[in-house]
Protein backbone atom coordinates (compact mmCIF):
# COMPACT_ATOMS: atom_id res chain seq x y z
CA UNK A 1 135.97 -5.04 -27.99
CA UNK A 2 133.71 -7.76 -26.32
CA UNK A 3 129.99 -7.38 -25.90
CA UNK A 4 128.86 -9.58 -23.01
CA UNK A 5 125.29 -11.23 -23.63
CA UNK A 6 123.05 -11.25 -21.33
CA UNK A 7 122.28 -15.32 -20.87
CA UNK A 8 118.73 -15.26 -19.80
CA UNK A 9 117.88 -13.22 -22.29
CA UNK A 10 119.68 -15.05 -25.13
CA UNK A 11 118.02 -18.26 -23.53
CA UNK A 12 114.50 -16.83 -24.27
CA UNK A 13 115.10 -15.67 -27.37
CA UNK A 14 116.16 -19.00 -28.96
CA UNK A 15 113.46 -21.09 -27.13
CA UNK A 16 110.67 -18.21 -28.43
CA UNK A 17 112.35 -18.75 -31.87
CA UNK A 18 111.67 -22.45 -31.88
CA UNK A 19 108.65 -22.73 -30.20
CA UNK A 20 107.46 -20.20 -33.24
CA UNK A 21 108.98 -22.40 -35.84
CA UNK A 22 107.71 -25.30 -34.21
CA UNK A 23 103.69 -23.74 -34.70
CA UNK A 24 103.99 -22.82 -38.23
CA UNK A 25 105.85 -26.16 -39.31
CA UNK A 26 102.59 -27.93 -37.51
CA UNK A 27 100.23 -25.60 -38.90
CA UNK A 28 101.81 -25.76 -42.34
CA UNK A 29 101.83 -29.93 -41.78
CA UNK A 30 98.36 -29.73 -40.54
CA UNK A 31 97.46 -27.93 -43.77
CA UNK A 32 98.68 -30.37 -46.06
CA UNK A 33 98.25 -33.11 -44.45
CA UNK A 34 94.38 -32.43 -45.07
CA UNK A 35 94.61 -33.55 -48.52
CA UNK A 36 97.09 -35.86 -48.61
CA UNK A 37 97.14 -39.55 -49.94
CA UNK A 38 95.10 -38.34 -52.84
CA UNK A 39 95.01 -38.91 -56.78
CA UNK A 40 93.26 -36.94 -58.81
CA UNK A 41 90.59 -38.40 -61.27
CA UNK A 42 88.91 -37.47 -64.67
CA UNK A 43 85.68 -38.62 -65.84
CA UNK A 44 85.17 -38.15 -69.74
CA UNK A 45 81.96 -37.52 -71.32
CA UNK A 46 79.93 -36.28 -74.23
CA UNK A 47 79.36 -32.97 -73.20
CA UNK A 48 81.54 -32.43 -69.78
CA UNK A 49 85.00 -33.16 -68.10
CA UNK A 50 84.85 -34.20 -64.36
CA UNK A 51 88.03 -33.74 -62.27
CA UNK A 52 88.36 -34.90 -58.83
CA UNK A 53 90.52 -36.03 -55.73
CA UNK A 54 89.72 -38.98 -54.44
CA UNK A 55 91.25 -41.22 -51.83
CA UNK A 56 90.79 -44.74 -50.19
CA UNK A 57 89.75 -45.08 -47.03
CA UNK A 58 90.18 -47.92 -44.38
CA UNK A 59 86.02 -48.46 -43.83
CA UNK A 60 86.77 -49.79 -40.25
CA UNK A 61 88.60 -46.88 -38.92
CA UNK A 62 86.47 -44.39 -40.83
CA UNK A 63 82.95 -43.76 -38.93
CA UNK A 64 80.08 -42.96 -41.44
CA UNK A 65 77.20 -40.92 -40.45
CA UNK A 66 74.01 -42.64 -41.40
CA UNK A 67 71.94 -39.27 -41.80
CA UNK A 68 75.26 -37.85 -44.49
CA UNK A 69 75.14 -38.24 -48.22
CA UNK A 70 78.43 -39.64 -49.39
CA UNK A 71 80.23 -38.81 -52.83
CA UNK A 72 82.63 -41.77 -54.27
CA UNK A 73 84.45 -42.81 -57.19
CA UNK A 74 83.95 -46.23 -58.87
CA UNK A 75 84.74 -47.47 -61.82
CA UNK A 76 84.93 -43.84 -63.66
CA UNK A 77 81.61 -42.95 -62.41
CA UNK A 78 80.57 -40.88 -59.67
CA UNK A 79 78.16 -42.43 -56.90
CA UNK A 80 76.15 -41.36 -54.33
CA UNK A 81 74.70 -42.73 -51.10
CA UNK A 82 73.19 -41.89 -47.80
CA UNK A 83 74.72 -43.08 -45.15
CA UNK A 84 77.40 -45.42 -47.04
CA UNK A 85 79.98 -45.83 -49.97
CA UNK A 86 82.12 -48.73 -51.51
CA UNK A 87 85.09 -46.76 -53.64
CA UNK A 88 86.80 -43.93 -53.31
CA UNK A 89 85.47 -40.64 -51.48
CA UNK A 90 85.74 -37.49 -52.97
CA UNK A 91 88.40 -35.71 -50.91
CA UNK A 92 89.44 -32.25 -52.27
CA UNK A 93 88.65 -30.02 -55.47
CA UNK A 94 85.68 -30.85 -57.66
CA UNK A 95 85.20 -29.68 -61.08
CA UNK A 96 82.99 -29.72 -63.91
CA UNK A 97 84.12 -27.92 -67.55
CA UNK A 98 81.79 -28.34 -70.83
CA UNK A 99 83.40 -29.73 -74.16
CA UNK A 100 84.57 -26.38 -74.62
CA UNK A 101 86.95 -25.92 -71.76
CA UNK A 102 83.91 -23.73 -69.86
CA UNK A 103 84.40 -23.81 -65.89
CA UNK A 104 80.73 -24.87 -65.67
CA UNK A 105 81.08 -26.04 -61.60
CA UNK A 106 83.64 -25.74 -59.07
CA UNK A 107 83.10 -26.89 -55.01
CA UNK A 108 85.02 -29.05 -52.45
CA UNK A 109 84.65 -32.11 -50.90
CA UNK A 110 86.32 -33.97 -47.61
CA UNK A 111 85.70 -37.23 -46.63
CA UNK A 112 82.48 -37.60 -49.18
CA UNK A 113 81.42 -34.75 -47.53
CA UNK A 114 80.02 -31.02 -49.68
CA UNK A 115 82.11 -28.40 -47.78
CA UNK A 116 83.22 -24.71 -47.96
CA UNK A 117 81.52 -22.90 -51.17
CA UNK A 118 80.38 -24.42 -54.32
CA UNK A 119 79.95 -22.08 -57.26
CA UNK A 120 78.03 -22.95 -60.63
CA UNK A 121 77.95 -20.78 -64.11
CA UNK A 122 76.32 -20.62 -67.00
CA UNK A 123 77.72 -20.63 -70.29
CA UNK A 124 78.09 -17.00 -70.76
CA UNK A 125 80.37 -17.18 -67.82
CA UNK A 126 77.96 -15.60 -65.30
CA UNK A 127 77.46 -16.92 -62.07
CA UNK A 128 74.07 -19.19 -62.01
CA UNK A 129 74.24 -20.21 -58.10
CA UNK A 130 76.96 -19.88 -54.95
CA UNK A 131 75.90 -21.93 -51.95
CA UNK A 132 77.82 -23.21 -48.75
CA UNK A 133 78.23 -26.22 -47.16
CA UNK A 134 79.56 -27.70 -44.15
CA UNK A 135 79.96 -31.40 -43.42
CA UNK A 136 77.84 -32.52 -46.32
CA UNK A 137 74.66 -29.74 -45.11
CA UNK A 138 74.36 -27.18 -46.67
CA UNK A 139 74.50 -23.89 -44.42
CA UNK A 140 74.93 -19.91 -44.93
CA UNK A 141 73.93 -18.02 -47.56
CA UNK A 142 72.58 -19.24 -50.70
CA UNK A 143 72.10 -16.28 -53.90
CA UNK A 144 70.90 -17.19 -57.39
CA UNK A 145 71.40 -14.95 -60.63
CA UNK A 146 69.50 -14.68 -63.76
CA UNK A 147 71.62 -15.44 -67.48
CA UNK A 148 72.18 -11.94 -67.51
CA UNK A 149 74.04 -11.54 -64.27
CA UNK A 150 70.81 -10.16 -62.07
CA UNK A 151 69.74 -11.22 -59.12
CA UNK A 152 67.28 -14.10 -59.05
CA UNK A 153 66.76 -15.06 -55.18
CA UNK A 154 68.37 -14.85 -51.63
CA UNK A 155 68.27 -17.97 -49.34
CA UNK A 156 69.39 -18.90 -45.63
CA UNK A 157 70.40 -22.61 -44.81
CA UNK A 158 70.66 -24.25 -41.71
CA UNK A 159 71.24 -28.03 -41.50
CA UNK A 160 70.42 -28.31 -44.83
CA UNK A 161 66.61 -26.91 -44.94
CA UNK A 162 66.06 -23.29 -45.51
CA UNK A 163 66.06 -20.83 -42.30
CA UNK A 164 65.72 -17.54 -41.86
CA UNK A 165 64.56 -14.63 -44.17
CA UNK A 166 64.31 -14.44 -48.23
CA UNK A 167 63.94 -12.52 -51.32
CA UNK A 168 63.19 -13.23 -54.27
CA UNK A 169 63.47 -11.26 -57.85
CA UNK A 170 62.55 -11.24 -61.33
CA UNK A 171 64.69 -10.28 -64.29
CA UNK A 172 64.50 -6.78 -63.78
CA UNK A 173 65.40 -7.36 -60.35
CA UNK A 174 62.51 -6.02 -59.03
CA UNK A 175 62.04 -7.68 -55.40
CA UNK A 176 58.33 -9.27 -56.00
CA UNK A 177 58.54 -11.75 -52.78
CA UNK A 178 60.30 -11.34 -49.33
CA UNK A 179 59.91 -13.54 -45.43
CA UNK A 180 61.14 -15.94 -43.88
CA UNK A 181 61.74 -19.95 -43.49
CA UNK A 182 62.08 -22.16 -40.09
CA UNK A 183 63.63 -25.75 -40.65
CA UNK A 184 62.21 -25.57 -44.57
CA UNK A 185 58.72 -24.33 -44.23
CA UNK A 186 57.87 -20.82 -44.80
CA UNK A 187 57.41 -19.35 -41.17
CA UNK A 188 55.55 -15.52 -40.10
CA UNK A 189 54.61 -13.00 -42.93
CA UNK A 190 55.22 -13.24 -46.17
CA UNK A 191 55.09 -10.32 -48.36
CA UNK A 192 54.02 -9.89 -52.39
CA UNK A 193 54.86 -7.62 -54.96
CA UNK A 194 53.75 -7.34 -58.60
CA UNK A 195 56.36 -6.84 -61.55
CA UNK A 196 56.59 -2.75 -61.03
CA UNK A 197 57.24 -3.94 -56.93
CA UNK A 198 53.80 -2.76 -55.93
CA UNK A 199 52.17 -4.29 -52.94
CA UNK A 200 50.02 -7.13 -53.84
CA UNK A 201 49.04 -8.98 -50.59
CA UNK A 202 50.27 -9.98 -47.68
CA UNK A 203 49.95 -13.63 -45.86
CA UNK A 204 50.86 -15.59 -43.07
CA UNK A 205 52.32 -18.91 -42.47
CA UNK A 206 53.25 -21.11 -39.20
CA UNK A 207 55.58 -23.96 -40.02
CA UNK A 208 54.70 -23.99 -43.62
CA UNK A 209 51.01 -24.02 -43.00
CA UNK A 210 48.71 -20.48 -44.00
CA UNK A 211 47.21 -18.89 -41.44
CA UNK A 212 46.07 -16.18 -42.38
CA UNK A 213 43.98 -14.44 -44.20
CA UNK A 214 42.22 -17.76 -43.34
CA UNK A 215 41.99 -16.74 -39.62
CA UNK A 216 40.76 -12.96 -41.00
CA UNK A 217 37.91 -14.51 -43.45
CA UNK A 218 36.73 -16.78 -40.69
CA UNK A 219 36.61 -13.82 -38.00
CA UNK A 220 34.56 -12.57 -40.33
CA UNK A 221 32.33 -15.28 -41.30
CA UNK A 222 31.54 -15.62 -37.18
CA UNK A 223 30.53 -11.54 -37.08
CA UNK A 224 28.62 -11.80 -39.80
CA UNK A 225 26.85 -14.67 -38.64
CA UNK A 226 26.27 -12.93 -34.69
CA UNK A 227 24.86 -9.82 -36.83
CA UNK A 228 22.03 -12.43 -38.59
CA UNK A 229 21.50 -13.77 -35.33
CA UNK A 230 21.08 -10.19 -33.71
CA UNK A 231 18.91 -8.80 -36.48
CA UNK A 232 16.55 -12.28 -36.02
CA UNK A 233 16.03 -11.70 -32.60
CA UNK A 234 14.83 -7.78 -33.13
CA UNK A 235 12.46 -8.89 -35.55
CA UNK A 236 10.84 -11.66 -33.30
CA UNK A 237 10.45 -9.20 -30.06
CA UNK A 238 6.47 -8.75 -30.36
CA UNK A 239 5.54 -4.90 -29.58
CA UNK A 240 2.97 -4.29 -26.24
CA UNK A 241 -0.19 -4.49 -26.46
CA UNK A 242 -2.36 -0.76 -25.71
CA UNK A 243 -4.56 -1.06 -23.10
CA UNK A 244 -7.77 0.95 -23.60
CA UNK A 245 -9.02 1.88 -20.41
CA UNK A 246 -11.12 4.58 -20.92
CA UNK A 247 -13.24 1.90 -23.23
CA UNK A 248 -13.73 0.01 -20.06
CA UNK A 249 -14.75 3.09 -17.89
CA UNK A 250 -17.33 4.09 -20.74
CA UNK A 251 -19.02 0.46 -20.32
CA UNK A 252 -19.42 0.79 -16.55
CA UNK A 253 -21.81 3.37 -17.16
CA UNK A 254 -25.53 2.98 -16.39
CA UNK A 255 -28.35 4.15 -18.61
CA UNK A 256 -31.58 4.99 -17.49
């Protein structure tokens, strides 16, 4: 028995079968092509193990960014500029372990560059800090943990400087500060607790500079001083003078 195919159909179904294939090769390419032409590099010291992909780059082609903090290899060292490099850019996974084989630091770099989430530890194996960072600023979140695993503080980024609201903790975790940042200064109300999280006070700041309670004291300072001021002029307002008339009718009289 024959079965007839429809041709169209058949037609579409091939060319939406490549054209499928065809993505995912590209995006798989894509994918590794981003960290490709690298060698991976170990820097030896007393008390830590660096590993790190590096690759060369053609300086002429490659545009730097004068306001960018670069991260090279040279000469089994690590470098850093602003704005330049002569070596090897970091390009890929970044580690640091202690002598003991401890994953002490672990982030990623492209072209020089800090990108996606860098993660640090202490000893004990507890998380210390996790930040993120995007084209060599760091941005998003930013949360720090006592030894014991608690939460120490709670940071926004933006372009690199802080932005946005924060907490912050003590060992207990006990939230003892909280407000907010704008491009790195400490921006609107900002809120204090003691140890037990009771309210201790509660201050103001525009673009990292206090405002108030200054503004409150000198409100205060100028009422007090228009109260002085009133009180001065009651006391100098003389009180009138009694006329006595019927003194002056009695002297008007005539004696015989």
């Amino acid at each position: 028995m024959k079965v007839r195919v429809n041709q169209s159909v058949f037609f579409w179904s091939v060319s939406i079968f490549f054209l499928f294939s065809t993505i995912v090769v590209k995006s798989q390419k894509l994918k590794d092509y981003e960290y490709t032409n690298t060698r991976e590099v170990r820097i030896l010291s007393i008390d830590s193990v660096i590993t790190a992909d590096v690759k060369m780059v053609d300086d002429a082609s490659f545009k730097i960014k004068d306001q960018k903090i670069y991260h090279w290899y040279y000469s089994n060292k690590i470098w850093t500029n602003e704005g330049a490099f002569d070596g090897q850019l970091l390009h890929g996974e970044y580690k640091i372990k202690d002598k003991e084989g401890r994953l002490i630091k672990l982030g990623y770099f492209e072209n020089g560059l800090k990108v996606k989430s860098w993660v640090t530890w202490y000893q004990n194996g507890q998380k210390s800090k996790v930040e993120n960072w995007k084209k060599g600023e760091q941005a998003g979140k930013e949360v720090t943990y006592f030894e014991n695993g608690n939460l120490l503080s709670e940071y926004s980024y933006k372009s690199g400087k802080k932005n946005g609201k924060y907490k912050v903790y003590n060992a207990k975790e006990v939230l003892i500060e909280k407000g907010s940042y704008k491009a790195g200064n400490k921006n609107g109300w900002i809120t204090l607790f003691d140890d037990k999280g009771v309210l201790l006070d509660k201050v103001k700041y525009k673009e990292g500079v206090l405002v108030e309670p200054k503004q409150e004291d000198e409100s205060k300072k100028s009422s007090k001083v228009k109260e002085t001021k009133g009180e001065k002029k009651t006391k100098e307002v003389k009180p009138r003078k009694k006329l006595n008339f019927w003194k002056k009718k009695d002297s008007t009289i005539e004696t015989n």
